[in-house]
PDB file of N, CA and C in Angstrom:
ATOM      1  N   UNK A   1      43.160-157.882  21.837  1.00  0.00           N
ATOM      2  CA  UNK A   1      43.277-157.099  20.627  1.00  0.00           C
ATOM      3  C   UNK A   1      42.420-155.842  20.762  1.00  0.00           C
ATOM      4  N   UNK A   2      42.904-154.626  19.926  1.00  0.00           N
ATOM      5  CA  UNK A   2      42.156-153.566  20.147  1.00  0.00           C
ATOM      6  C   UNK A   2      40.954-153.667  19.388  1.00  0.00           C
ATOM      7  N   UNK A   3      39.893-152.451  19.633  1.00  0.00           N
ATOM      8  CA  UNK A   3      38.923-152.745  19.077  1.00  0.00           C
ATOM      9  C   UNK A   3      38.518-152.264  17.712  1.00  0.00           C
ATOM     10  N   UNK A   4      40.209-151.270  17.038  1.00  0.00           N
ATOM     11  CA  UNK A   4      40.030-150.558  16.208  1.00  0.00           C
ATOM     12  C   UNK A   4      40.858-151.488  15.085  1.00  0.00           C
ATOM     13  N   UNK A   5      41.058-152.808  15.402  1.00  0.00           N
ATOM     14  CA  UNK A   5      41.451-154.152  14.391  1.00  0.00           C
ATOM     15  C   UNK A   5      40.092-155.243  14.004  1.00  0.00           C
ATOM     16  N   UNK A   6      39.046-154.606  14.349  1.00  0.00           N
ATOM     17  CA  UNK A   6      37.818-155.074  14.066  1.00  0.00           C
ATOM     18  C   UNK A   6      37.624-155.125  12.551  1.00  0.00           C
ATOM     19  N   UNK A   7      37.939-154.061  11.946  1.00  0.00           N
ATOM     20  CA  UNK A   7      38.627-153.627  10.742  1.00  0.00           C
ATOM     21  C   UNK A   7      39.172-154.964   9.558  1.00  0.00           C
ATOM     22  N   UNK A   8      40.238-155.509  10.537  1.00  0.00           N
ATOM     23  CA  UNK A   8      41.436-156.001   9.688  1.00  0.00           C
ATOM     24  C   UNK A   8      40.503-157.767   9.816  1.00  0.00           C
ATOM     25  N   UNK A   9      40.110-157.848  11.227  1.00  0.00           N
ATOM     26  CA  UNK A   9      39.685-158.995  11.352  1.00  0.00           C
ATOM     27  C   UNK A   9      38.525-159.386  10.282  1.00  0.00           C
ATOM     28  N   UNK A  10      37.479-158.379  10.041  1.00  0.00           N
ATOM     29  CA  UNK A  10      36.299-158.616   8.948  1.00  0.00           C
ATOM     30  C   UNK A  10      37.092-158.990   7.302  1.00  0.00           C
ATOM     31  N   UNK A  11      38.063-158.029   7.131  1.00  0.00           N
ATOM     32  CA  UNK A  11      38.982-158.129   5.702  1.00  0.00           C
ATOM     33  C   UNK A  11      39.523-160.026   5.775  1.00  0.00           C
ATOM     34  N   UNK A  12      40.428-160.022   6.621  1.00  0.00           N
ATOM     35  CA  UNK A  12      40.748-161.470   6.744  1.00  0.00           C
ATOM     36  C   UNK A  12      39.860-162.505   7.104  1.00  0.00           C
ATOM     37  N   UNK A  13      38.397-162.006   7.041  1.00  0.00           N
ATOM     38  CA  UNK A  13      37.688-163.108   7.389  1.00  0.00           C
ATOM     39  C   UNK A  13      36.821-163.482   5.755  1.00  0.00           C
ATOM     40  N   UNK A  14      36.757-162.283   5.389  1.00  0.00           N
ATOM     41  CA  UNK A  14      36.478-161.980   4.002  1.00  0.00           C
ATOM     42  C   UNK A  14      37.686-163.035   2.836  1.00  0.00           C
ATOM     43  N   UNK A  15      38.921-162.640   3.300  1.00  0.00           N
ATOM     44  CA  UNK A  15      39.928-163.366   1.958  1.00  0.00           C
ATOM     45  C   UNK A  15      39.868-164.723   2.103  1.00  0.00           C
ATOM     46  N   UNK A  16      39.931-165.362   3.467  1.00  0.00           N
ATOM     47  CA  UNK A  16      39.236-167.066   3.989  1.00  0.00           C
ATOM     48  C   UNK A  16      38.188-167.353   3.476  1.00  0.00           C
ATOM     49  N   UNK A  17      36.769-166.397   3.290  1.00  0.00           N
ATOM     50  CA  UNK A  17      35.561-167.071   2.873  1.00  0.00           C
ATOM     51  C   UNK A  17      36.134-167.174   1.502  1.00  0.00           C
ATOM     52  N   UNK A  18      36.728-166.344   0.547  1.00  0.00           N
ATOM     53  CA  UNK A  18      36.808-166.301  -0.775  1.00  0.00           C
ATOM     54  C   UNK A  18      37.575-167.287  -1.322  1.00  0.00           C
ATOM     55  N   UNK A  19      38.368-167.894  -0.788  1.00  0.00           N
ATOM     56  CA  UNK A  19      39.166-169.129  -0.931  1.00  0.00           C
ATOM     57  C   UNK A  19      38.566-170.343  -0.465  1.00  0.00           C
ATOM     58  N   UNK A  20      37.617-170.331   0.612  1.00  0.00           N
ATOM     59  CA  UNK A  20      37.222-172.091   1.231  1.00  0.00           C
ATOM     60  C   UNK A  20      36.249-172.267   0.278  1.00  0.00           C
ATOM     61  N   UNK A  21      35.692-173.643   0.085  1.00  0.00           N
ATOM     62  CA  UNK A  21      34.357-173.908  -0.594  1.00  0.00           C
ATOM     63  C   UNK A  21      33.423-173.622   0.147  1.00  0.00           C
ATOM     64  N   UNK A  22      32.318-173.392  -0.505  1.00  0.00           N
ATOM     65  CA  UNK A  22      31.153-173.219   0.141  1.00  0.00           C
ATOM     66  C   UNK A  22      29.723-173.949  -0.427  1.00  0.00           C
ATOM     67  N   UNK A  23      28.463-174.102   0.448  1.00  0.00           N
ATOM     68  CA  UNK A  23      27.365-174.897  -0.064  1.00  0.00           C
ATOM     69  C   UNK A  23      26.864-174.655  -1.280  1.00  0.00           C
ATOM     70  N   UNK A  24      27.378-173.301  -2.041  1.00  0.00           N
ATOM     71  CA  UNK A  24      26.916-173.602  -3.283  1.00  0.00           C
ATOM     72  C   UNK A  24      27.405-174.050  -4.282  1.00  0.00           C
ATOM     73  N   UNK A  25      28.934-173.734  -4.194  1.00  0.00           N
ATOM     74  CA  UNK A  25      29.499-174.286  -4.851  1.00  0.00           C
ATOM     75  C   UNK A  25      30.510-175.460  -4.197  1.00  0.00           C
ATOM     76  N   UNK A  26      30.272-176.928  -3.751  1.00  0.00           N
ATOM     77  CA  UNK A  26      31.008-177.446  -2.462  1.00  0.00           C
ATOM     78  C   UNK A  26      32.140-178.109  -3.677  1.00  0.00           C
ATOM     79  N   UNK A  27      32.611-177.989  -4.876  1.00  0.00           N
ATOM     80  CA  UNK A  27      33.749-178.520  -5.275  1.00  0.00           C
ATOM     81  C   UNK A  27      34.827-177.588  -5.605  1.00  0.00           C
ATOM     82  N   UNK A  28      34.691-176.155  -5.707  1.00  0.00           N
ATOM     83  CA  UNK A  28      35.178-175.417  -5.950  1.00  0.00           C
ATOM     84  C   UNK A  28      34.633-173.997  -4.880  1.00  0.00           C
ATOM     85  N   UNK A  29      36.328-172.986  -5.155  1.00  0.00           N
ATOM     86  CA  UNK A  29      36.154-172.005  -4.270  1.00  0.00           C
ATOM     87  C   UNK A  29      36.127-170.954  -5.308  1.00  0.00           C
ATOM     88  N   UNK A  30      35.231-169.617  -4.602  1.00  0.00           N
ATOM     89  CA  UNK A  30      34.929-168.544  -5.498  1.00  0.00           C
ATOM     90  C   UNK A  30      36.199-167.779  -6.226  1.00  0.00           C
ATOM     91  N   UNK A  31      37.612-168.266  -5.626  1.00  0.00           N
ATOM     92  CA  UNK A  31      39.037-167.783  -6.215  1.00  0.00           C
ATOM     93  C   UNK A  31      38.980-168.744  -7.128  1.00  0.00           C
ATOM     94  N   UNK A  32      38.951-169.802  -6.827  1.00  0.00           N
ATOM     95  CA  UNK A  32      38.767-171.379  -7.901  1.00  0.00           C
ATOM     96  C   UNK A  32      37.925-170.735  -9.912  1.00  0.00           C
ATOM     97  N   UNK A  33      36.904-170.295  -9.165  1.00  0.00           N
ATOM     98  CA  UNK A  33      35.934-170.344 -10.295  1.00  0.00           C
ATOM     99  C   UNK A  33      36.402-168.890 -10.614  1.00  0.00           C
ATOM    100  N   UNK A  34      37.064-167.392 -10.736  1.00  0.00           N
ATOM    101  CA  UNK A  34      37.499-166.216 -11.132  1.00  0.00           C
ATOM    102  C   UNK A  34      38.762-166.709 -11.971  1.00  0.00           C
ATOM    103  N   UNK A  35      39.523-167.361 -11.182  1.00  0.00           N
ATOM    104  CA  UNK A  35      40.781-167.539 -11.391  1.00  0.00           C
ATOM    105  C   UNK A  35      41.264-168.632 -12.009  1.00  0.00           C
ATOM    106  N   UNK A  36      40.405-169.439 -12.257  1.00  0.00           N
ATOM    107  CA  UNK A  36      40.710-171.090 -13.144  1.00  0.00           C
ATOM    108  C   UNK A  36      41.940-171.551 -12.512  1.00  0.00           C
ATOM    109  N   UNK A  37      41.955-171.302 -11.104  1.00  0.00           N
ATOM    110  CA  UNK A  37      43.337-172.419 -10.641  1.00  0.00           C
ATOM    111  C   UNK A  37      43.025-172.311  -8.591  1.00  0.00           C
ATOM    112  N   UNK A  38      43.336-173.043  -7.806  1.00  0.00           N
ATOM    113  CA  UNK A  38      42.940-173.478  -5.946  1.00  0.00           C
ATOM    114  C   UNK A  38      43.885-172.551  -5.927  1.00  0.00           C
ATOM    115  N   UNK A  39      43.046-172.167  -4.563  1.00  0.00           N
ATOM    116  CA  UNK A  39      44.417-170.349  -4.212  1.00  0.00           C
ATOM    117  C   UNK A  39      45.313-171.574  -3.416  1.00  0.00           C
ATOM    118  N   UNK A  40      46.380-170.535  -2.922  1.00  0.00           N
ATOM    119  CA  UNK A  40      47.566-170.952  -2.013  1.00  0.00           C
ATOM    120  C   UNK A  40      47.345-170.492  -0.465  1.00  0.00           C
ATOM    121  N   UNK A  41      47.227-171.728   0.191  1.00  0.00           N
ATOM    122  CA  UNK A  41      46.435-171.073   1.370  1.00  0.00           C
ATOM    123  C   UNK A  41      47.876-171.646   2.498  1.00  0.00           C
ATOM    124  N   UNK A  42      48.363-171.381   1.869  1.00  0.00           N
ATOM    125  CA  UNK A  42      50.017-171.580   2.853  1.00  0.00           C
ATOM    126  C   UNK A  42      50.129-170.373   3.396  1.00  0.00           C
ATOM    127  N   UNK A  43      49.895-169.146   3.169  1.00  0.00           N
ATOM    128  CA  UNK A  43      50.314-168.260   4.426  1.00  0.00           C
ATOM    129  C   UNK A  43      48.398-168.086   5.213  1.00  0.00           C
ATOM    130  N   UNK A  44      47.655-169.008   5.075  1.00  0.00           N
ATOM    131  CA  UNK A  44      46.554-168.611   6.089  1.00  0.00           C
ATOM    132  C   UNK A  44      46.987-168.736   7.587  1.00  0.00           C
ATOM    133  N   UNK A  45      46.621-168.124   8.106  1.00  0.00           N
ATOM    134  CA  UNK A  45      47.265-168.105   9.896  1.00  0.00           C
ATOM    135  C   UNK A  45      45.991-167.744  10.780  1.00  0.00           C
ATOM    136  N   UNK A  46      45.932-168.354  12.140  1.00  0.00           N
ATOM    137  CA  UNK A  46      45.025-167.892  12.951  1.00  0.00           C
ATOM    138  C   UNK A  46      44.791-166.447  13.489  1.00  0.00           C
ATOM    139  N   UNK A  47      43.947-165.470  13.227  1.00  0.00           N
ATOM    140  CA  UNK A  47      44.042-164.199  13.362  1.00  0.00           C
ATOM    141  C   UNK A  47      44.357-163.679  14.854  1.00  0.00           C
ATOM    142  N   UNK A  48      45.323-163.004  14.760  1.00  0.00           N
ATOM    143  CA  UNK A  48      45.782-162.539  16.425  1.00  0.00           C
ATOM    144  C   UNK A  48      46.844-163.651  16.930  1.00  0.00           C
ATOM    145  N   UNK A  49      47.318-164.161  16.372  1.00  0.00           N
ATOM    146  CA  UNK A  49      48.551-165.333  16.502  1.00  0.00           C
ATOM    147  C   UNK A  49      49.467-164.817  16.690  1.00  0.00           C
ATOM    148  N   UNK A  50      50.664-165.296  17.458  1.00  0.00           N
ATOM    149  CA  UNK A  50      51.986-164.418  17.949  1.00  0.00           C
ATOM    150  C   UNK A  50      52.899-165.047  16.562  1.00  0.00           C
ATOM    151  N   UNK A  51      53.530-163.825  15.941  1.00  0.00           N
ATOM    152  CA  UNK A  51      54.461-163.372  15.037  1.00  0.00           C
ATOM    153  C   UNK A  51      55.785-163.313  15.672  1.00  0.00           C
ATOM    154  N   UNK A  52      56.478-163.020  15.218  1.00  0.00           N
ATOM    155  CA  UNK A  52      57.658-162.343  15.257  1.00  0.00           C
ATOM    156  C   UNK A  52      58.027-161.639  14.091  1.00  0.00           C
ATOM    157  N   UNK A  53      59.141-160.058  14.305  1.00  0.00           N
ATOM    158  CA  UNK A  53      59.420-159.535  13.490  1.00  0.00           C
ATOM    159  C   UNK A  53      61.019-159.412  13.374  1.00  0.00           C
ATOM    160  N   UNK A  54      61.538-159.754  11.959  1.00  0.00           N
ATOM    161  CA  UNK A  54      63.075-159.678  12.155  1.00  0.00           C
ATOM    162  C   UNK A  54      63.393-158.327  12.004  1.00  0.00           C
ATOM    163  N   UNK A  55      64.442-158.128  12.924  1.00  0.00           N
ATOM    164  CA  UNK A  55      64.907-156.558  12.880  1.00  0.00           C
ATOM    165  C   UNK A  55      66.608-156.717  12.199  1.00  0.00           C
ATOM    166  N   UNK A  56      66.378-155.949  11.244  1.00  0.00           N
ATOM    167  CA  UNK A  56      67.973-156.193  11.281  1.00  0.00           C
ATOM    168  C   UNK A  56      69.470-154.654  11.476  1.00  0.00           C
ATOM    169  N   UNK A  57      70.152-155.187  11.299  1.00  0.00           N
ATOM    170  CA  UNK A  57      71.137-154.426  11.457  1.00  0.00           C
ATOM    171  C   UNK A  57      71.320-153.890  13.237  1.00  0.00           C
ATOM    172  N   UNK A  58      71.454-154.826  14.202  1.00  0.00           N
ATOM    173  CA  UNK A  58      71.106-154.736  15.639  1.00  0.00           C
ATOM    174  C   UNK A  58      72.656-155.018  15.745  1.00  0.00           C
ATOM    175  N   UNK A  59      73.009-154.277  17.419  1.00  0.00           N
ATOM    176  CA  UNK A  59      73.992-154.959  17.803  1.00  0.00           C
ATOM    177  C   UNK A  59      73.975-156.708  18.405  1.00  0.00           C
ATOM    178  N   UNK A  60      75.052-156.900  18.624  1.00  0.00           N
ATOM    179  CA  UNK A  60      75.844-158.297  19.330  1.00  0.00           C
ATOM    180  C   UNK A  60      74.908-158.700  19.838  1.00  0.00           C
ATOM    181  N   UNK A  61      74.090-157.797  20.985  1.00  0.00           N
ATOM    182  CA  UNK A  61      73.933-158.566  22.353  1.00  0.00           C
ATOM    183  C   UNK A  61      72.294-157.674  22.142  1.00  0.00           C
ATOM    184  N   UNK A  62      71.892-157.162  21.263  1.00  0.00           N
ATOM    185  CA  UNK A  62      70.649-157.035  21.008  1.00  0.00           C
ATOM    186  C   UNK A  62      69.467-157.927  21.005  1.00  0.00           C
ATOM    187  N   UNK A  63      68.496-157.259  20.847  1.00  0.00           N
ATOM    188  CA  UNK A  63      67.285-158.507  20.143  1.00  0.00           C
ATOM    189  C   UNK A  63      67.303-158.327  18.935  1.00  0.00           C
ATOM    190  N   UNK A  64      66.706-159.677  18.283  1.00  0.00           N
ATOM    191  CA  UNK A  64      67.049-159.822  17.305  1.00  0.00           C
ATOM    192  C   UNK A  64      65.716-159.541  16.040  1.00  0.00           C
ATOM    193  N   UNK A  65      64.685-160.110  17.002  1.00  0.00           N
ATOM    194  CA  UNK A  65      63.111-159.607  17.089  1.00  0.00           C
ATOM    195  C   UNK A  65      62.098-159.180  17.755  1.00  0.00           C
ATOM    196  N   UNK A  66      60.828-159.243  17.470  1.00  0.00           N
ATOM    197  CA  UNK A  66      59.843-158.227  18.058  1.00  0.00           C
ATOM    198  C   UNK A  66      58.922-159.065  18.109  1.00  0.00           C
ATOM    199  N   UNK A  67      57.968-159.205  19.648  1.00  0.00           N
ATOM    200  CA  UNK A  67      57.119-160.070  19.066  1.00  0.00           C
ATOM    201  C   UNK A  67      56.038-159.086  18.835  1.00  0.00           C
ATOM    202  N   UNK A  68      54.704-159.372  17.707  1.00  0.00           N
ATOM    203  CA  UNK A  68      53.503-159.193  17.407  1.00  0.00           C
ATOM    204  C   UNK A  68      52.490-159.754  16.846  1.00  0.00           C
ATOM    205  N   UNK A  69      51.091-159.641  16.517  1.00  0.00           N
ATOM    206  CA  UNK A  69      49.866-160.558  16.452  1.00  0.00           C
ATOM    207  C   UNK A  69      49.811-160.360  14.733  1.00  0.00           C
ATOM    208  N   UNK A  70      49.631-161.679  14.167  1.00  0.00           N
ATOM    209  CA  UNK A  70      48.912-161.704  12.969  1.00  0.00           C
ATOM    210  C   UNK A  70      47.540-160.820  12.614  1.00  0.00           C
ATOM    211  N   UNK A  71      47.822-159.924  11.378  1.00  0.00           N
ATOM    212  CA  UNK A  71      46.102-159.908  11.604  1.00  0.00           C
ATOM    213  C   UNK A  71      45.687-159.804  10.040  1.00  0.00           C
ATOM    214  N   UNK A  72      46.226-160.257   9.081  1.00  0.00           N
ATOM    215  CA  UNK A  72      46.126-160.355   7.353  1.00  0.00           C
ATOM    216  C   UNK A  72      46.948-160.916   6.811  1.00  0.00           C
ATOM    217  N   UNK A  73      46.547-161.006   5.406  1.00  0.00           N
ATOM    218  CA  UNK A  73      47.632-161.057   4.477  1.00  0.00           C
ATOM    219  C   UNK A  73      47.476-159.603   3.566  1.00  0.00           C
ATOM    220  N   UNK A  74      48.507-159.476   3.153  1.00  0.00           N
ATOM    221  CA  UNK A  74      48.796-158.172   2.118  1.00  0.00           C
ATOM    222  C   UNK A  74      48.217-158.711   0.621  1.00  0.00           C
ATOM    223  N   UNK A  75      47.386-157.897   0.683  1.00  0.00           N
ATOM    224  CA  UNK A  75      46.754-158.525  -0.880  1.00  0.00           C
ATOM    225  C   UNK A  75      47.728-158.105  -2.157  1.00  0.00           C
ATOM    226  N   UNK A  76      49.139-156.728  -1.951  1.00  0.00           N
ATOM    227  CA  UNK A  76      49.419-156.099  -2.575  1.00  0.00           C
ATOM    228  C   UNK A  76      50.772-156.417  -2.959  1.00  0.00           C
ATOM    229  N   UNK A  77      51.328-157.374  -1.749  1.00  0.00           N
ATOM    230  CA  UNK A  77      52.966-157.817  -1.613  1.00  0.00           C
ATOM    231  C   UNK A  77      52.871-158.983  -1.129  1.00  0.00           C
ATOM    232  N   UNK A  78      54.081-159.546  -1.434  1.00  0.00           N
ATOM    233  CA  UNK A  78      53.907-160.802  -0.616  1.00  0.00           C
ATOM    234  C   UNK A  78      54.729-161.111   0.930  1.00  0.00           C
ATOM    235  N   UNK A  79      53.518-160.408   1.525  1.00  0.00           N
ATOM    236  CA  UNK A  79      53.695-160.243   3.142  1.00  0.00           C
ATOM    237  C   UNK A  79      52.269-160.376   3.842  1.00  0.00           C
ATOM    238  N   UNK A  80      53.136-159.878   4.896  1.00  0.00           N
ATOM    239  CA  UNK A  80      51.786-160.161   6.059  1.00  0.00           C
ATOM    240  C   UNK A  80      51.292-158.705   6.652  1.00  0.00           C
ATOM    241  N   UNK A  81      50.194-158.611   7.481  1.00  0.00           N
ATOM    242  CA  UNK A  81      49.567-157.810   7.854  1.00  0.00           C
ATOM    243  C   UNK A  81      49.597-157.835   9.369  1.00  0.00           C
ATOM    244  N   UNK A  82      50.564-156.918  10.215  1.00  0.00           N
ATOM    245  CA  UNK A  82      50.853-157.746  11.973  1.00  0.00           C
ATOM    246  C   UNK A  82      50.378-155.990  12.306  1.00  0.00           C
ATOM    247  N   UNK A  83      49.907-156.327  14.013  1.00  0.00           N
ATOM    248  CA  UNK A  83      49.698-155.365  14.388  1.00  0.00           C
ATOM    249  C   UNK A  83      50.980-155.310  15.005  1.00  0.00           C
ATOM    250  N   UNK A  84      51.625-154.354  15.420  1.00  0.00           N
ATOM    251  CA  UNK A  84      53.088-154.360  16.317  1.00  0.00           C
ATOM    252  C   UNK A  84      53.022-153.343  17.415  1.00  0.00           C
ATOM    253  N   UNK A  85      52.498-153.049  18.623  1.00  0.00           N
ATOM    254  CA  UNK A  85      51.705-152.299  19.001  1.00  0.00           C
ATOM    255  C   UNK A  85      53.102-151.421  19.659  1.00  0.00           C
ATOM    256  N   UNK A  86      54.168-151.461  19.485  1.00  0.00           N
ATOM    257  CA  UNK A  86      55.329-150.613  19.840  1.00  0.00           C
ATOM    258  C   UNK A  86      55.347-148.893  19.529  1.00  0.00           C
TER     259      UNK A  86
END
């Protein structure tokens, strides 16, 4: 990974701490206690993990995707954050 995703890696390491429990509070997470409800940790992914991207509108005998590395979640949409280094 480059070294200018150092960036993305601190942010996503940041939205993980804010969701896991921690020693001060070990029954609840700091989203837990803002938000009066357990976040959804179904799109957490290992950072720098191989993705794929669907491309569409390709010919026959095209590809169909792209591969690239996880590196967030979109705090803004409900998507992901990939580097695609193409």
């Amino acid at each position: 990974m480059p070294k200018f995703l150092w960036a993305e890696a601190v942010s996503y390491a940041s939205w993980l701490r804010n969701r896991l429990p921690s020693r001060a509070t070990p029954d609840h997470t700091p989203y837990d206690l803002i938000h009066s409800h357990r976040p959804d940790l179904s799109q957490a992914h290992e950072f720098g993990c191989k993705v794929y991207i669907h491309i569409q509108d390709v010919g026959k005998l095209e590809a169909r995707a792209e591969e690239a590395a996880f590196v967030g979640v979109d705090e803004e949409s409900k998507g992901f954050r990939v580097y695609w280094p193409k």
